[in-house]
Protein backbone atom coordinates (compact mmCIF):
# COMPACT_ATOMS: atom_id res chain seq x y z
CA UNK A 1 -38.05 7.89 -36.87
CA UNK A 2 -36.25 7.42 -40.29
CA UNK A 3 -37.36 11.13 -41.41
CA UNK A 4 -35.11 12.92 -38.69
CA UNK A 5 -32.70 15.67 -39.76
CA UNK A 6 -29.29 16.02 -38.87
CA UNK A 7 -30.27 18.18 -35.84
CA UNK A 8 -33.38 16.22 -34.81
CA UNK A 9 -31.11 13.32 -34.14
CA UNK A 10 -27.95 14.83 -32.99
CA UNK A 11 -30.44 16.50 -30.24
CA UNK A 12 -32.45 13.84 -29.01
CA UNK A 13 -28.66 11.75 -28.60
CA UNK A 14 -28.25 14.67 -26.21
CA UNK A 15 -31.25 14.06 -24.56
CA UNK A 16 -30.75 10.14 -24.91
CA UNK A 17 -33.80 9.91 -26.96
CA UNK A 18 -34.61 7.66 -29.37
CA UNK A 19 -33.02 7.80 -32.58
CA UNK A 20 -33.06 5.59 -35.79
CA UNK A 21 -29.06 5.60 -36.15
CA UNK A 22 -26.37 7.60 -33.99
CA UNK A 23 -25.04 10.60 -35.54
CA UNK A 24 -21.86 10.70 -36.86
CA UNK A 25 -19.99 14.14 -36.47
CA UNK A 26 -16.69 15.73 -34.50
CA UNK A 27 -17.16 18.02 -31.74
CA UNK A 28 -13.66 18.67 -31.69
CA UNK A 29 -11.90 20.57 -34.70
CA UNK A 30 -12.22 19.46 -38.47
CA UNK A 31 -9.96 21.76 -40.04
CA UNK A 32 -7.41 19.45 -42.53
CA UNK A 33 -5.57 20.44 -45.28
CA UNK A 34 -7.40 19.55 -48.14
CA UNK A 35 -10.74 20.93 -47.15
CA UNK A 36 -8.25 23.83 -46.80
CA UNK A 37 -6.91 23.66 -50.64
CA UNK A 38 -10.10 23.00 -51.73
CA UNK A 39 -11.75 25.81 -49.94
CA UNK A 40 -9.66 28.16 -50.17
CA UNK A 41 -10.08 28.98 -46.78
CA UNK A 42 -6.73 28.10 -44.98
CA UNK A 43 -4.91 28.22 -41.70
CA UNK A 44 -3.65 30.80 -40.18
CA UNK A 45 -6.10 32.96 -41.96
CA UNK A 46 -9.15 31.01 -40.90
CA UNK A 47 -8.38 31.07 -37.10
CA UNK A 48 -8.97 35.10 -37.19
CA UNK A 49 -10.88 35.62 -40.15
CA UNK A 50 -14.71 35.06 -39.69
CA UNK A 51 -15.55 34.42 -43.56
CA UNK A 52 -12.70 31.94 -43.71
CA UNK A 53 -13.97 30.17 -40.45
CA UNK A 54 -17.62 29.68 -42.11
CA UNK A 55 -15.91 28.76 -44.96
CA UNK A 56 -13.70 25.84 -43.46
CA UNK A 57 -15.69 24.41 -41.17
CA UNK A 58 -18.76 24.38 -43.58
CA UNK A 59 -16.52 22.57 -45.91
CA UNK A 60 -16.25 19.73 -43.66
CA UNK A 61 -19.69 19.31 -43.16
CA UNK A 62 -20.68 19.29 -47.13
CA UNK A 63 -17.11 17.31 -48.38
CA UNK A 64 -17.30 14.89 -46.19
CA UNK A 65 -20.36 14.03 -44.32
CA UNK A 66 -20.15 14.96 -41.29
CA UNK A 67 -23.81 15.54 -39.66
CA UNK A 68 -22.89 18.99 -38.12
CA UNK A 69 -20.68 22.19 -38.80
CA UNK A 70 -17.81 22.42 -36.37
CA UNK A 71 -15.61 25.66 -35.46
CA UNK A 72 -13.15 26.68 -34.90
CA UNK A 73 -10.07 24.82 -35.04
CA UNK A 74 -8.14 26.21 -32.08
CA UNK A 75 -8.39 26.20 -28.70
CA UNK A 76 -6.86 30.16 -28.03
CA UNK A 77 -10.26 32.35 -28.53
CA UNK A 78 -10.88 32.85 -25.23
CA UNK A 79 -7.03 33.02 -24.07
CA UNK A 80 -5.88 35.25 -25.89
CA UNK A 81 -9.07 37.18 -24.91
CA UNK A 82 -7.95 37.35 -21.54
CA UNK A 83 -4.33 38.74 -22.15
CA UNK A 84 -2.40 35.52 -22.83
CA UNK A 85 -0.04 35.70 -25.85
CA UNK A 86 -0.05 33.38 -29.18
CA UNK A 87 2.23 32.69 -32.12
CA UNK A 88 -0.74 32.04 -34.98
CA UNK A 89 0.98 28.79 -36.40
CA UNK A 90 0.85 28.18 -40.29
CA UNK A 91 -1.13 26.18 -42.57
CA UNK A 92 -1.15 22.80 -40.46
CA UNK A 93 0.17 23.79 -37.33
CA UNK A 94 -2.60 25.33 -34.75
CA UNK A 95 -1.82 28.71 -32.71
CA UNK A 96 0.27 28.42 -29.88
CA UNK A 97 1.03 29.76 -26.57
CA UNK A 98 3.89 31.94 -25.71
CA UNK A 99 3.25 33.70 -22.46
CA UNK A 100 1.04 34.57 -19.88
CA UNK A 101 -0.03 37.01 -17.42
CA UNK A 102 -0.28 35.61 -13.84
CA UNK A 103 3.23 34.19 -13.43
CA UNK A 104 2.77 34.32 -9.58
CA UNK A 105 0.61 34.50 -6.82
CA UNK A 106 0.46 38.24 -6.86
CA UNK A 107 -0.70 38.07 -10.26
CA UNK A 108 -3.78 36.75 -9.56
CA UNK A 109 -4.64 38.64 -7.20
CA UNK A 110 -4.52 41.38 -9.46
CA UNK A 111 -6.09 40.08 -12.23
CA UNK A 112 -9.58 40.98 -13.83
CA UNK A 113 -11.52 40.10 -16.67
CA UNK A 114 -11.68 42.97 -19.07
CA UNK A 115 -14.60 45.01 -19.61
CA UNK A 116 -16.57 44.15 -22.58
CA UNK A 117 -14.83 40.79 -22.92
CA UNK A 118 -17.21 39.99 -25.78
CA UNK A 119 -15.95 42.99 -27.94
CA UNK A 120 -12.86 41.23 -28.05
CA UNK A 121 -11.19 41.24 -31.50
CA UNK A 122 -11.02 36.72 -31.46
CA UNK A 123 -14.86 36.93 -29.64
CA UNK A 124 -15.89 38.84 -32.07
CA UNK A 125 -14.64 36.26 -34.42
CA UNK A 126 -16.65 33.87 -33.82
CA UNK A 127 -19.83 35.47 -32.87
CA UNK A 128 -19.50 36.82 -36.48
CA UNK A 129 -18.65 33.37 -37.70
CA UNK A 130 -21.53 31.94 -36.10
CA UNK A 131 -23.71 34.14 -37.79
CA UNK A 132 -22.30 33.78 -41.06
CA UNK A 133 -22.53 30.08 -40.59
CA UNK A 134 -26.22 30.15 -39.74
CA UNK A 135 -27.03 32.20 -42.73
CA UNK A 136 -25.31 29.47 -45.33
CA UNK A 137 -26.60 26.20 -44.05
CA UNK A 138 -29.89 24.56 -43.32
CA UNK A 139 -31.62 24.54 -40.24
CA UNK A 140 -31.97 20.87 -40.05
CA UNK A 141 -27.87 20.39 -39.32
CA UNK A 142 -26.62 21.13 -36.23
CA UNK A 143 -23.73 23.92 -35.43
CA UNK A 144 -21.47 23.08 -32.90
CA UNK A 145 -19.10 25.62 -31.10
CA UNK A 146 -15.61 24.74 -28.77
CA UNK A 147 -14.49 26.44 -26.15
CA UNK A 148 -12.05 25.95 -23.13
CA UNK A 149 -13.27 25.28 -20.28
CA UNK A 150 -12.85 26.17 -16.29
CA UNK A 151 -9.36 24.35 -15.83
CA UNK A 152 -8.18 25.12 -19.56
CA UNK A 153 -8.42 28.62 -18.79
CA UNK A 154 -6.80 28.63 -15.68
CA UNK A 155 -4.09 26.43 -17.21
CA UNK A 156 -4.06 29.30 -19.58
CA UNK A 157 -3.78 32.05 -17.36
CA UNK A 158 -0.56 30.73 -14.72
CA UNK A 159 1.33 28.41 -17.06
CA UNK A 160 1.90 24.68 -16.83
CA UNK A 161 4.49 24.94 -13.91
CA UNK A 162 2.17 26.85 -11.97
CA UNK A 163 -0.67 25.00 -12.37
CA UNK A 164 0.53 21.56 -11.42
CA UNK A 165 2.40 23.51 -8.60
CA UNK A 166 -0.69 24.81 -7.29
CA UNK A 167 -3.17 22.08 -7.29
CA UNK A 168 -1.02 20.55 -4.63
CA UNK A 169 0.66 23.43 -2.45
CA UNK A 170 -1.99 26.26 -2.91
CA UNK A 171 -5.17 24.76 -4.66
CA UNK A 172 -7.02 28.38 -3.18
CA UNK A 173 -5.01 29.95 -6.10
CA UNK A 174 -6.54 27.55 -8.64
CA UNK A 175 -9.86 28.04 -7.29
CA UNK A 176 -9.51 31.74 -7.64
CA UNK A 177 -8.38 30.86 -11.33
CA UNK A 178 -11.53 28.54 -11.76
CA UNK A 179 -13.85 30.94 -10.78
CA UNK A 180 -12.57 33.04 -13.17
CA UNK A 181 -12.87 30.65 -16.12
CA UNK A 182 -16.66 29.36 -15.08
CA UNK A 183 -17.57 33.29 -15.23
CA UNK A 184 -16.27 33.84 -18.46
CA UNK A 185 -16.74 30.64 -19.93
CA UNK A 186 -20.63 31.10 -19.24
CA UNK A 187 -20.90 34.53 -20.52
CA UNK A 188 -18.70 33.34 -23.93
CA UNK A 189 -20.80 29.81 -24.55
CA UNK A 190 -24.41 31.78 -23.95
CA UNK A 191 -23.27 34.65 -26.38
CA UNK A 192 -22.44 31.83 -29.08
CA UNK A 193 -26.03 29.80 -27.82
CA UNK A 194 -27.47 33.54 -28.37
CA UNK A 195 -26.07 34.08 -32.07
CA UNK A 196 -28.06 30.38 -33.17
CA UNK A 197 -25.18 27.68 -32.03
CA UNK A 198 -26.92 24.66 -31.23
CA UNK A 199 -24.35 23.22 -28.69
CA UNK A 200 -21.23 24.15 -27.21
CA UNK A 201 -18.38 21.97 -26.63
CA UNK A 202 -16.52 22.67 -22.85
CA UNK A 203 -12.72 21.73 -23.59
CA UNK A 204 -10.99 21.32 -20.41
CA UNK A 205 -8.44 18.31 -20.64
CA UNK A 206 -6.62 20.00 -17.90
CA UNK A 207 -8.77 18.54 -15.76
CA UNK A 208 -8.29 15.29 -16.66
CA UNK A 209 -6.26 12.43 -14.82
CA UNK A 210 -3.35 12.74 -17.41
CA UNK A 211 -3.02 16.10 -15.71
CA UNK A 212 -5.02 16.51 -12.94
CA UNK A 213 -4.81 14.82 -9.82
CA UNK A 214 -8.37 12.45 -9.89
CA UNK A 215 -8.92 12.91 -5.67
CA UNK A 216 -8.82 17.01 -6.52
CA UNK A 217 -11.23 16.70 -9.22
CA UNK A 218 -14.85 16.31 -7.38
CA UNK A 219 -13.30 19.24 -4.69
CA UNK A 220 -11.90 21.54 -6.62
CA UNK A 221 -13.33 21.02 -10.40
CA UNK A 222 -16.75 19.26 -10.37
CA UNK A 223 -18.65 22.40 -8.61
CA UNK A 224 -17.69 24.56 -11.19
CA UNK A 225 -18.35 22.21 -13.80
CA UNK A 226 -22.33 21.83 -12.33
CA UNK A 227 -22.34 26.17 -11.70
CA UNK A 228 -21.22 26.18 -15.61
CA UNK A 229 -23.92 23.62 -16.71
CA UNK A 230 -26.63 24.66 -15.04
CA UNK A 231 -26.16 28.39 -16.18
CA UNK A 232 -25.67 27.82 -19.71
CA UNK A 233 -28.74 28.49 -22.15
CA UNK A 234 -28.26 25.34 -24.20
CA UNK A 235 -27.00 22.35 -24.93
CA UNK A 236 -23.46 21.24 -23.72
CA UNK A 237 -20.75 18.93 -24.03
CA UNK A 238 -17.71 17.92 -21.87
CA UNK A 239 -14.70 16.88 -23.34
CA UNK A 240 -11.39 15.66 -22.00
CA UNK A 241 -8.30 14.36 -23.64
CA UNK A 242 -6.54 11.72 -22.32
CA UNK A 243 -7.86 8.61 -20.26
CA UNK A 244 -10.70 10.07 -18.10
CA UNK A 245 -11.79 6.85 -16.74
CA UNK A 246 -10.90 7.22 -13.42
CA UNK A 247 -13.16 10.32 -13.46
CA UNK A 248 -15.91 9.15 -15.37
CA UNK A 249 -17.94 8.97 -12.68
CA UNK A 250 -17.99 12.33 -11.52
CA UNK A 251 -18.30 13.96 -14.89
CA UNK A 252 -21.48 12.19 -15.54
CA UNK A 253 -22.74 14.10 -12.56
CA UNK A 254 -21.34 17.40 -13.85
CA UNK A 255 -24.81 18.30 -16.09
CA UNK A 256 -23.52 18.51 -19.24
CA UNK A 257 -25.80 16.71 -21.74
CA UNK A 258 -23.04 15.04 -23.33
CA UNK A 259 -19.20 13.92 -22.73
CA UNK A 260 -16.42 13.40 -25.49
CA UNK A 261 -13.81 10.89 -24.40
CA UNK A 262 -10.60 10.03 -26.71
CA UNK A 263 -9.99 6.43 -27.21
CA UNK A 264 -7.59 5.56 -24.16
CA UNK A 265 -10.82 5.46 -22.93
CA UNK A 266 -12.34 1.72 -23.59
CA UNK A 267 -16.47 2.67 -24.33
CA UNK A 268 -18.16 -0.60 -23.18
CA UNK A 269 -16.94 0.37 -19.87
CA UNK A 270 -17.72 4.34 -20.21
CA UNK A 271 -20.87 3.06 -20.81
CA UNK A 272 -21.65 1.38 -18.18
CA UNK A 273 -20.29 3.97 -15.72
CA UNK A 274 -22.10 6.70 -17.57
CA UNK A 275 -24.90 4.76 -17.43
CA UNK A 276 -27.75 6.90 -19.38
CA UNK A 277 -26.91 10.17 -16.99
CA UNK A 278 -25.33 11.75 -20.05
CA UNK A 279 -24.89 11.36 -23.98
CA UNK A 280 -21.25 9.42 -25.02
CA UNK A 281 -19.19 10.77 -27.44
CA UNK A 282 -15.99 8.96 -28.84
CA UNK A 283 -13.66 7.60 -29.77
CA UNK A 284 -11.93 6.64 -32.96
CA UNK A 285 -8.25 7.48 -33.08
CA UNK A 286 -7.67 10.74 -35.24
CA UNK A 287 -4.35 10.15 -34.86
CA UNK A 288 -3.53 6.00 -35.20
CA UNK A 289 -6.67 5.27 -37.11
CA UNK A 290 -7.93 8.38 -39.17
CA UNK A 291 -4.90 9.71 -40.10
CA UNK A 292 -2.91 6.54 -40.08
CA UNK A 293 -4.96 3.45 -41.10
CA UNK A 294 -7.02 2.12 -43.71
CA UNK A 295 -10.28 3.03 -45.16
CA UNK A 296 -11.30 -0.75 -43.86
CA UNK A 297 -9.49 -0.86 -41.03
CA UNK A 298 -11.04 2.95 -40.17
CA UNK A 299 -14.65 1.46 -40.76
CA UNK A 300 -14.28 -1.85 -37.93
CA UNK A 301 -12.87 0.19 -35.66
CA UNK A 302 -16.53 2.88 -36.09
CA UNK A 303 -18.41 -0.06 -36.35
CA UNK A 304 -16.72 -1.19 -33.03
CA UNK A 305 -17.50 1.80 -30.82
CA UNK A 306 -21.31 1.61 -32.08
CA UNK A 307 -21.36 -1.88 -30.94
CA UNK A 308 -19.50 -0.75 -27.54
CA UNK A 309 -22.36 1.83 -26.93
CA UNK A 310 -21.33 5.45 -27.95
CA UNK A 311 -24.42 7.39 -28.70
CA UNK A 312 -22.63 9.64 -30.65
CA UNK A 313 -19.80 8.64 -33.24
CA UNK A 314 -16.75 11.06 -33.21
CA UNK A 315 -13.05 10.82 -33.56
CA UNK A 316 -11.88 10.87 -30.04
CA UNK A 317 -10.07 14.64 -30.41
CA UNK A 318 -9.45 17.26 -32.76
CA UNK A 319 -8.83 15.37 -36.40
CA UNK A 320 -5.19 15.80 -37.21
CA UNK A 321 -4.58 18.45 -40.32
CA UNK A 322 -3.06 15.94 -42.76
CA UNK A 323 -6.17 13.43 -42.78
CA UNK A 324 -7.09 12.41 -46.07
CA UNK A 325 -11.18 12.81 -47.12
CA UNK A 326 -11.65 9.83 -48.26
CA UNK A 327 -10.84 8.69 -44.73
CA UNK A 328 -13.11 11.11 -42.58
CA UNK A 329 -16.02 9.75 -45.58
CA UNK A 330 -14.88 5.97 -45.21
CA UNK A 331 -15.73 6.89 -40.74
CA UNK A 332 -19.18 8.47 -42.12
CA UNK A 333 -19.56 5.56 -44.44
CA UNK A 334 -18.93 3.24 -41.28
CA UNK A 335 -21.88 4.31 -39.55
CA UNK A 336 -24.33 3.79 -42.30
CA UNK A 337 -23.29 0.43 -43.10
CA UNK A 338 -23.40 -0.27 -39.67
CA UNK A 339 -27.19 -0.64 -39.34
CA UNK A 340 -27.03 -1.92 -43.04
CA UNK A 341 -25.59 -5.03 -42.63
């Protein structure tokens, strides 16, 4: 058990296997400045350049430990793909959204995916990015992929204000937006499972309670979440900012072999709700303990979510730009001395 490699064990924690430790990586983004600096690969450049993305997210697998190779470090590849509109943010501030196209009802009736969505410039990207990842690293470490999900998209596509609007007074709209996102979503996610990614990661904290209303979650988002998971070619993950406990229930029945939960989310009880019917993933603060706290203090709080039951140890969302190293090695560190002592 003691000879697995990075992938061996990050895989059979998806398939709640037995493994000799938990691995220790972030499926949400690891781009921070200093990996940037000493890189040379930097923000905005390595959002849209595929050499830079390798470069970056490579980086933060062999500077600080982390057990797999995370990309990219945005969450606007497959919105922009679809028409929406993005400033591209600077060298610690992520892309963000401007506009978008279906600004009422009408809109999405009209709307269509675009031919040949995967010969999009930002698909392209990363489908290039993949492959230039897969060519630099072993085959023993694991490469994991993000990518918005059904209700991220759909968030993407109407606005905020429409949206939250909608899920009340017209949830047929959403549902027509949701379809929309599950069809692209799946053909995006297998084209990066095609290209050698070993697991994509299904962003879709718009679905979560901090947004979503919980009752409209099993009607309106959970069938798309199982059509989504059951289509895609390999291994998936679920994750959702915010506290997702009241939902918890319901997204261990969604079929994705693992779910990411940030730490408003307390993991002795995720663990008993998810119960074995999917791999945990969380939860150390990148914000209040990785970016903020001691090496120490960083290392009881890892220790604590091993002891609470995670299966996997991550930072609870994407790992703020302005981390130090030596704190993302002290959360790697963590682990290790964890079944050391």
């Amino acid at each position: 058990m003691s000879d697995l490699t990075l992938k061996e064990r990050f895989i059979n924690s998806l398939e709640r296997k037995s493994v000799d430790k938990v691995p220790v990586c972030s499926v949400t983004q690891t781009g921070i400045v200093e990996l940037m600096e000493i890189s040379g690969a930097k923000w905005p450049d390595a959002h849209y350049d595929p050499e830079k993305m390798a470069t970056l997210a490579i980086a933060a697998h062999e500077l600080t430990g982390l057990e797999a190779v995370r990309y990219p470090f945005c969450n606007t590849v497959m919105a922009e793909s679809l028409g929406c509109t993005f400033e591209e943010g600077s060298f610690d501030t992520q892309p963000y959204q401007v506009d978008f196209p279906c600004k009422d009802k009408d809109d999405v009736g009209r709307f269509s995916i675009p031919e040949n969505l995967l010969e999009s410039k930002r698909i392209k990207t990363m489908l290039e990015a993949t492959d230039i990842i897969k060519s630099r690293i072993s085959g023993d470490v694991p490469v994991i992929a993000g990518i918005l999900g059904p209700a991220a998209i759909a968030f993407s596509l109407c606005g905020a204000n429409n949206y939250l609007r909608w899920c009340i007074t017209e949830p047929e709209l959403l549902t027509e937006l949701f379809t929309i996102g599950t069809e692209v979503c799946t053909e995006y996610a297998n084209a990066l499972l095609d290209h050698g990614t070993d697991a994509v990661v299904i962003i879709d904290s718009e679905s979560g309670p901090d947004i979503f209303p919980p009752p409209l979650f099993e009607p309106l988002v959970l069938p798309h979440y199982r059509l989504l998971s059951k289509d895609l070619k390999g291994y998936s993950i679920l994750h959702i900012c915010g506290d997702a406990t009241d939902i918890l229930d319901m997204m261990s029945e969604s079929g994705f072999h693992g779910l990411s939960i940030e730490e408003k989310v307390d993991i002795a009880y995720a663990s008993q709700i998810v119960s074995g019917r999917a791999c945990l993933i969380g939860n150390v603060s990148p914000a209040a303990t990785l970016l903020g706290k001691s090496p120490d203090n960083i290392k009881k709080e890892a220790k604590q979510c091993i002891m609470d039951g995670v299966d996997i140890l991550a930072p609870g969302c994407g790992i703020a730009p302005h981390t130090p190293i030596e704190s993302i090695k002290a959360f790697v560190e963590a682990r290790d001395e964890f079944y050391n002592e």
